[in-house]
N, C-alpha and C. Protein backbone atom coordinates (compact mmCIF):
# COMPACT_ATOMS: atom_id res chain seq x y z
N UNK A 1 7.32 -21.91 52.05
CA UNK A 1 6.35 -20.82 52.15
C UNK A 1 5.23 -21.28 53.07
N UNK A 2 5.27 -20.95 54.43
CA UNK A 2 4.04 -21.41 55.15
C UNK A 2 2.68 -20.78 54.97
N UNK A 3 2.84 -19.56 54.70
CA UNK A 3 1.43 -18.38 54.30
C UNK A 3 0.66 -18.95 53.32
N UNK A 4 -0.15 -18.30 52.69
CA UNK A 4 -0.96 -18.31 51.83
C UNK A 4 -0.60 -16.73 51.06
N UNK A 5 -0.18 -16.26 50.08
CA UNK A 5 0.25 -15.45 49.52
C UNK A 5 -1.36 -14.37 49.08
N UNK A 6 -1.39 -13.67 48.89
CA UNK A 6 -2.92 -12.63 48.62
C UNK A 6 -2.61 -11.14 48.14
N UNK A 7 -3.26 -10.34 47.75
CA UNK A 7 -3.41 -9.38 47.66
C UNK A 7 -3.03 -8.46 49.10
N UNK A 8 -2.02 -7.34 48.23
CA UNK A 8 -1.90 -6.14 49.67
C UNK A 8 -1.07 -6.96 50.58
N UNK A 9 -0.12 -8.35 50.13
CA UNK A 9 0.90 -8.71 50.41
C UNK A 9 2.12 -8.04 50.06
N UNK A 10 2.85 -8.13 51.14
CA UNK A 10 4.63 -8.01 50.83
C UNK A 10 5.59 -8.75 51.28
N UNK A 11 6.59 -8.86 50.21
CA UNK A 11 7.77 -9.31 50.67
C UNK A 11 8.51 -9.99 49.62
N UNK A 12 9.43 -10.82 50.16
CA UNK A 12 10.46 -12.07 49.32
C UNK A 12 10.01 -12.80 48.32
N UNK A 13 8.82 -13.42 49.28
CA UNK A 13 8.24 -14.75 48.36
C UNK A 13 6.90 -13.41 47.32
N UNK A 14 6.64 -12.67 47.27
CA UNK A 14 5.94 -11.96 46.38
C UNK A 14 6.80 -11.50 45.33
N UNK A 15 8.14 -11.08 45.58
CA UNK A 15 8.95 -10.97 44.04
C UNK A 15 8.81 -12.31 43.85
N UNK A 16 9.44 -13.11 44.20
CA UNK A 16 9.53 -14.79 43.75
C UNK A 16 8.63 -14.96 42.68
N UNK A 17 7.15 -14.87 43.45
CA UNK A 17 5.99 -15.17 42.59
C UNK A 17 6.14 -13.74 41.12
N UNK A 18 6.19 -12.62 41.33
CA UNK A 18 5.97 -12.17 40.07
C UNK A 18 7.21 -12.26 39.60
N UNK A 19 8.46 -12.76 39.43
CA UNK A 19 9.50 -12.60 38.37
C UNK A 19 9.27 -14.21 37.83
N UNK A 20 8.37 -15.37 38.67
CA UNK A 20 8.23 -16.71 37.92
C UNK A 20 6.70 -16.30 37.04
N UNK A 21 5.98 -14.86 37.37
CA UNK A 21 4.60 -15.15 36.67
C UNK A 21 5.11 -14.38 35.49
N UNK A 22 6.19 -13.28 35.69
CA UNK A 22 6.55 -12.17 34.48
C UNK A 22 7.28 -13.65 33.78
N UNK A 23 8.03 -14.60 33.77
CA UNK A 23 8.71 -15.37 33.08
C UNK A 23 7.92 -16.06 32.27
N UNK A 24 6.62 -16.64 32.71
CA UNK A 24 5.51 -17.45 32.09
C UNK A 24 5.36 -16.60 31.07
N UNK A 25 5.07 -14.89 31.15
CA UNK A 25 4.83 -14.15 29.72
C UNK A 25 3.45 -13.10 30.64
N UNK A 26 3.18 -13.63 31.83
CA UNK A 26 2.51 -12.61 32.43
C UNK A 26 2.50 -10.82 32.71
N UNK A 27 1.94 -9.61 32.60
CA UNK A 27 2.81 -8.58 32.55
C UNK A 27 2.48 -8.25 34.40
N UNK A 28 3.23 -7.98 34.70
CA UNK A 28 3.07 -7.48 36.01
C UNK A 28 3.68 -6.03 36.42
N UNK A 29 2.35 -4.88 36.36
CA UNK A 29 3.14 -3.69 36.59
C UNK A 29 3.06 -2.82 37.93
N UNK A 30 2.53 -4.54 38.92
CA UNK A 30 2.73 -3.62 40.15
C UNK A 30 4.14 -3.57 40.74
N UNK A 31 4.49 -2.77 41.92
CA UNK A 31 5.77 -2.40 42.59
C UNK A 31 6.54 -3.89 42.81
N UNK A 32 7.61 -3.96 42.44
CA UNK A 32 8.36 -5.06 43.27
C UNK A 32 7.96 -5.82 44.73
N UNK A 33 7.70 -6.47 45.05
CA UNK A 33 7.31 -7.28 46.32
C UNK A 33 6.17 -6.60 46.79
N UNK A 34 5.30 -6.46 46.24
CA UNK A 34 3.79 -6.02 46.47
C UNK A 34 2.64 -6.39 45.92
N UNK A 35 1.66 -7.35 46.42
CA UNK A 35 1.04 -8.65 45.90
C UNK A 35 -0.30 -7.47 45.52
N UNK A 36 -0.08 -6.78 43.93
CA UNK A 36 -1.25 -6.14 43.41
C UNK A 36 -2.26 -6.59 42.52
N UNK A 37 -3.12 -5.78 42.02
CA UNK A 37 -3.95 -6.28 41.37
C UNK A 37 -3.13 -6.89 39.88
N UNK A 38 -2.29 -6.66 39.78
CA UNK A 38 -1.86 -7.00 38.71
C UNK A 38 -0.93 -8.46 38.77
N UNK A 39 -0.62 -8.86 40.19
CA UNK A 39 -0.11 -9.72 40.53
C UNK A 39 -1.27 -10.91 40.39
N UNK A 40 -1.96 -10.74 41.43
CA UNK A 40 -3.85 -11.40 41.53
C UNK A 40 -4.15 -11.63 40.28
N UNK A 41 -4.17 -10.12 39.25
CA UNK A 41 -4.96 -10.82 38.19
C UNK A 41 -4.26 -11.77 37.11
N UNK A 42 -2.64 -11.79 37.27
CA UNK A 42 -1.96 -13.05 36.84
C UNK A 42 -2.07 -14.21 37.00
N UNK A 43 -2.15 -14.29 38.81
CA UNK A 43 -2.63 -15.38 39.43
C UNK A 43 -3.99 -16.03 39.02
N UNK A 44 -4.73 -15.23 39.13
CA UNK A 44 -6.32 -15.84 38.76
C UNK A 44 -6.11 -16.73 37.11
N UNK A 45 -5.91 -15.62 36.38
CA UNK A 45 -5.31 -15.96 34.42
C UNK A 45 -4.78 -17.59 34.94
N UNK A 46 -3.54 -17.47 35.66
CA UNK A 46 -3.03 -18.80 35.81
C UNK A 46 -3.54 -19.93 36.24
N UNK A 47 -4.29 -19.57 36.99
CA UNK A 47 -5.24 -21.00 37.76
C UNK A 47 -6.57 -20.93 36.99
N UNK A 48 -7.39 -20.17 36.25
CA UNK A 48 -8.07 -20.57 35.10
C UNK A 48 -7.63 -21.41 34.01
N UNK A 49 -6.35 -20.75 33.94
CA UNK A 49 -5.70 -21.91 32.44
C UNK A 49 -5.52 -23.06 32.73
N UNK A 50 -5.19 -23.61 34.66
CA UNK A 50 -5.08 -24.59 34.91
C UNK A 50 -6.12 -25.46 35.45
N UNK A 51 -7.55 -24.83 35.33
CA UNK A 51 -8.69 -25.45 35.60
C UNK A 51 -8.74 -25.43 36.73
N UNK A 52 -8.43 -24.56 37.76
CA UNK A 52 -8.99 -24.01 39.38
C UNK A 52 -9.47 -23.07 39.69
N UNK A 53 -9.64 -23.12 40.63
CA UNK A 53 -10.73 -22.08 41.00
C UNK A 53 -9.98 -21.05 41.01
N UNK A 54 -10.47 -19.75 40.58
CA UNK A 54 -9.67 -18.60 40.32
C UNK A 54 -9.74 -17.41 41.27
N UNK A 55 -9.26 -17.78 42.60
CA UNK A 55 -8.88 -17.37 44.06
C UNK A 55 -8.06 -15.81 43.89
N UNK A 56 -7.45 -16.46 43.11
CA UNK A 56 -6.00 -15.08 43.08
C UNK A 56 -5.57 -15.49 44.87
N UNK A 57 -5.30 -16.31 44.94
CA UNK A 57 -4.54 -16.65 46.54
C UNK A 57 -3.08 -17.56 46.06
N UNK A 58 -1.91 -17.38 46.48
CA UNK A 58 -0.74 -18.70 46.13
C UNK A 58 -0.42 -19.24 47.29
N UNK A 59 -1.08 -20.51 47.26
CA UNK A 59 -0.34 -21.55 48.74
C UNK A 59 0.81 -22.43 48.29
N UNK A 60 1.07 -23.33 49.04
CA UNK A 60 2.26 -24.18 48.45
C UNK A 60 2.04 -25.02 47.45
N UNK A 61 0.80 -25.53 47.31
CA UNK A 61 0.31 -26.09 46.28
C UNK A 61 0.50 -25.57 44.72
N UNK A 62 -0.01 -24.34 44.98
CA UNK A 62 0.21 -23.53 43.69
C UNK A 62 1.26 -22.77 42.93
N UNK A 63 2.32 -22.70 44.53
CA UNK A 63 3.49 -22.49 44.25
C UNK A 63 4.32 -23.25 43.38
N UNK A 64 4.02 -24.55 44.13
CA UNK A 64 5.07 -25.62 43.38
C UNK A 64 4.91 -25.82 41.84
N UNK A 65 3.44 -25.74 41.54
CA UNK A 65 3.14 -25.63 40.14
C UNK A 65 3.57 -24.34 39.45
N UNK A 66 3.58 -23.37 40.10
CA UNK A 66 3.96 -22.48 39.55
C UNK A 66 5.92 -22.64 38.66
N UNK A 67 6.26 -23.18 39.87
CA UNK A 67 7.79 -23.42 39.84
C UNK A 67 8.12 -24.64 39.21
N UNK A 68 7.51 -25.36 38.45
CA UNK A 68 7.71 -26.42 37.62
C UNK A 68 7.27 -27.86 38.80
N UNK A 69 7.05 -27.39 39.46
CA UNK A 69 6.99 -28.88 40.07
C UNK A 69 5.67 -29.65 40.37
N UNK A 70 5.58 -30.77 40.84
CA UNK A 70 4.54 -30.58 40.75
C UNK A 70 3.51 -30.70 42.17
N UNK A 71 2.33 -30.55 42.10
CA UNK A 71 1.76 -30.32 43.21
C UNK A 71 1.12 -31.56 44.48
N UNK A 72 1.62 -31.25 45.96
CA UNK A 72 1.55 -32.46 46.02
C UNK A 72 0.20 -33.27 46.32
N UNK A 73 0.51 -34.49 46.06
CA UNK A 73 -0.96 -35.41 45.56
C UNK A 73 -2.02 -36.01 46.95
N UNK A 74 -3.10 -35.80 46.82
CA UNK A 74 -4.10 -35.91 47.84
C UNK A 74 -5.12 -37.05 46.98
N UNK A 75 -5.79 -37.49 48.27
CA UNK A 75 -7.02 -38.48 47.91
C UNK A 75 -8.04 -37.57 46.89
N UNK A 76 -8.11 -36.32 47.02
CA UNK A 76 -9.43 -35.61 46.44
C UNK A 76 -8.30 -35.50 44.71
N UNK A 77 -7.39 -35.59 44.53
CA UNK A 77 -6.92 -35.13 43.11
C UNK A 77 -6.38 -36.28 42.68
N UNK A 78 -6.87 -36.99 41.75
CA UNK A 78 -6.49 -38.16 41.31
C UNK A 78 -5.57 -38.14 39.96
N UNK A 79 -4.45 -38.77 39.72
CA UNK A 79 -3.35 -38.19 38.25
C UNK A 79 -4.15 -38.53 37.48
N UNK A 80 -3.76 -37.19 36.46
CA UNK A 80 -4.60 -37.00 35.47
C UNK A 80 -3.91 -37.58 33.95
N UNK A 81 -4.21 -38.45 32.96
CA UNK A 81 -3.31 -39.11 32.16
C UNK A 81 -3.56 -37.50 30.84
N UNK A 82 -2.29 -37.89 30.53
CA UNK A 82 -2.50 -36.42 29.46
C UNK A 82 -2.59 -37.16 27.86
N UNK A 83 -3.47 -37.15 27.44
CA UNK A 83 -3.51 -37.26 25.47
C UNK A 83 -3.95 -36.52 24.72
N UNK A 84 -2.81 -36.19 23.62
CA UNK A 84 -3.46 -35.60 22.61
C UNK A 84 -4.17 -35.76 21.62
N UNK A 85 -5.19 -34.58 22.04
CA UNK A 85 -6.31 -34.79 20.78
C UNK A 85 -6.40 -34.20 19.62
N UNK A 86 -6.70 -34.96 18.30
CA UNK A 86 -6.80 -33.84 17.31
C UNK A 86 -7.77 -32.86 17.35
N UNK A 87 -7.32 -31.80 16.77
CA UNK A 87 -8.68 -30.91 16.63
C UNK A 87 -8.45 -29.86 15.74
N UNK A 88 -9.46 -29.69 14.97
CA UNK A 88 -9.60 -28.83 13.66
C UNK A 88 -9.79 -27.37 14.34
N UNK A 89 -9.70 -26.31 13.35
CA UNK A 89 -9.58 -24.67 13.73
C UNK A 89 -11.18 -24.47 14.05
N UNK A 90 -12.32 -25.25 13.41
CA UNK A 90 -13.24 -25.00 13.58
C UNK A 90 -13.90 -25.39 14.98
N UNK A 91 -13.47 -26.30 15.42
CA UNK A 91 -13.84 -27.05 16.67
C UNK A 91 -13.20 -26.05 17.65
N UNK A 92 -12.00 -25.39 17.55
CA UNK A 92 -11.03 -24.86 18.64
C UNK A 92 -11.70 -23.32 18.54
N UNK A 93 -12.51 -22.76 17.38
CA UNK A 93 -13.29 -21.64 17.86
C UNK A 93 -14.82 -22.03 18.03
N UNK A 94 -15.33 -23.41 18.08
CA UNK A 94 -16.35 -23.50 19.09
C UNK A 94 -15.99 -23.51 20.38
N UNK A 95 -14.81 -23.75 20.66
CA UNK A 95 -14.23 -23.85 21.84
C UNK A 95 -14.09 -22.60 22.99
N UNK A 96 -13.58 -21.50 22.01
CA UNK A 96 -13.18 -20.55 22.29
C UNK A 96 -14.29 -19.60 22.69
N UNK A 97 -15.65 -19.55 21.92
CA UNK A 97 -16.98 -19.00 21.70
C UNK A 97 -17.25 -20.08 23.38
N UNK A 98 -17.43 -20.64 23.68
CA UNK A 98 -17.92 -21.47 24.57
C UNK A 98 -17.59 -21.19 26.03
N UNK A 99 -15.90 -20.99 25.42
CA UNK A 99 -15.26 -20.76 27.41
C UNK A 99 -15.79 -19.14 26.97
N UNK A 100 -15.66 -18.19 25.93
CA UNK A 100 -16.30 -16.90 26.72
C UNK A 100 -17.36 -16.77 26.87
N UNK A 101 -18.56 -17.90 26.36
CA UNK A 101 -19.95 -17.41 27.04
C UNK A 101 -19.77 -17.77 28.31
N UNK A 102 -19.16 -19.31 28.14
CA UNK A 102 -19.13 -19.58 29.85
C UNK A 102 -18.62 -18.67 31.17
N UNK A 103 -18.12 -17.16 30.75
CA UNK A 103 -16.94 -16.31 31.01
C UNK A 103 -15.78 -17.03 32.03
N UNK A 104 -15.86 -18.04 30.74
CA UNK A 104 -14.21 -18.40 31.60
C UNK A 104 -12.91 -17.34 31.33
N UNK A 105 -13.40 -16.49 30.09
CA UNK A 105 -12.44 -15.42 30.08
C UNK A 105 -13.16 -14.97 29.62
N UNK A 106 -12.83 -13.25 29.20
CA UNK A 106 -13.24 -12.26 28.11
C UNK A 106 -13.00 -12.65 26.58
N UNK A 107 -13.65 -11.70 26.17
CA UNK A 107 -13.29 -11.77 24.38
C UNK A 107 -11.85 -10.62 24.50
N UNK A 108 -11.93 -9.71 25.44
CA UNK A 108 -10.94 -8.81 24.79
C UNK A 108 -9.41 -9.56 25.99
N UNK A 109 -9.42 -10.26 27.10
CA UNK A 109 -8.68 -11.30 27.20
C UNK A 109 -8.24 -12.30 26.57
N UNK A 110 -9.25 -12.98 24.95
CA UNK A 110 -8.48 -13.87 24.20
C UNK A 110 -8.12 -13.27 23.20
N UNK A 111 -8.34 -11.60 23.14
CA UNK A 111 -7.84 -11.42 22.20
C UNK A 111 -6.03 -10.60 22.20
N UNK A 112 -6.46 -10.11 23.61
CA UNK A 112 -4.73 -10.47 24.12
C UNK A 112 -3.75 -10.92 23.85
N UNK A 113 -4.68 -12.54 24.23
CA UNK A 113 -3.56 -13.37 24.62
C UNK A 113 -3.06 -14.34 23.01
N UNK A 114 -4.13 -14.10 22.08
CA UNK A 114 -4.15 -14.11 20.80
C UNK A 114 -3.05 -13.66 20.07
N UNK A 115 -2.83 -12.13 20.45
CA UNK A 115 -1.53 -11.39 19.95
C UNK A 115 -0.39 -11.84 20.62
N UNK A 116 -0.30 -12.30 21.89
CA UNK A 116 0.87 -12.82 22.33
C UNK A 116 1.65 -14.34 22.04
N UNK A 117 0.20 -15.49 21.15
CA UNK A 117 0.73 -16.36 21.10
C UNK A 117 1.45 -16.89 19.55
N UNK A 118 2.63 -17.72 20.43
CA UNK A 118 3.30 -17.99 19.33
C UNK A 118 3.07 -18.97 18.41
N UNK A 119 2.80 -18.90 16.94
CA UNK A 119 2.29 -19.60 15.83
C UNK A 119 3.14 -21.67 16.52
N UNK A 120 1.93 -22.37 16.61
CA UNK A 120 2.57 -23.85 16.49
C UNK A 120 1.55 -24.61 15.76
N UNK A 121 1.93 -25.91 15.46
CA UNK A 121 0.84 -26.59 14.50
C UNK A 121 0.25 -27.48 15.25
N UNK A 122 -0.95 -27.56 15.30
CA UNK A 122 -1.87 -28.48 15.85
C UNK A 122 -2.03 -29.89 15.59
N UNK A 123 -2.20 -30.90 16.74
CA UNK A 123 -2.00 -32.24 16.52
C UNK A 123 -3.04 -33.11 15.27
């Protein structure tokens, strides 16, 4: 993909991207190969959850993450070691109270995505 993918795009690589964002659990109800607001506002959702800047743009970078792989590595992004932390229900809705003042999302966005998620047990 040499482009940079955007809004009021068309084509190939724009189904690509919404049948891998509809797979994540994203809803996408714009037209087949037509980079809409509903495409964008998947995109953005996605690169918030992943702690970037929330462009609503897909380059190759974001592609590859998108597609399981991973993205490739530069002097400015250093690997990030992953551990899990415990954390109680009470801590995870200070958490939650926190990213929406911060408006890292809405309240009626976590409450969405609330109904969509599936029950797991915490570390």
């Amino acid at each position: 993909m040499a482009r940079t993918l955007k809004i009021f795009m068309r084509g190939k690589s724009i189904t690509q991207l919404q049948e891998i964002m509809r797979r994540m659990g994203y809803t996408i109800e714009d037209q087949k190969g037509l980079f809409g607001v509903h495409t964008r506002d998947a995109v953005k959702s996605y690169q918030k959850q992943q702690n970037l800047a929330p462009t609503g743009h897909v380059d190759d970078d974001l592609m590859s993450m998108l597609q399981g792989g991973a993205p490739q590595a530069s002097a400015e992004m250093p690997a990030l070691e992953s551990k899990a932390l415990p954390i109680n229900q009470q801590e995870l809705d200070a958490l939650i109270r926190l990213l929406i003042q911060k408006d890292v999302f809405t309240q009626e966005e976590w409450d969405v995505e609330r109904k969509r998620a599936v029950p797991s047990s915490l570390i």
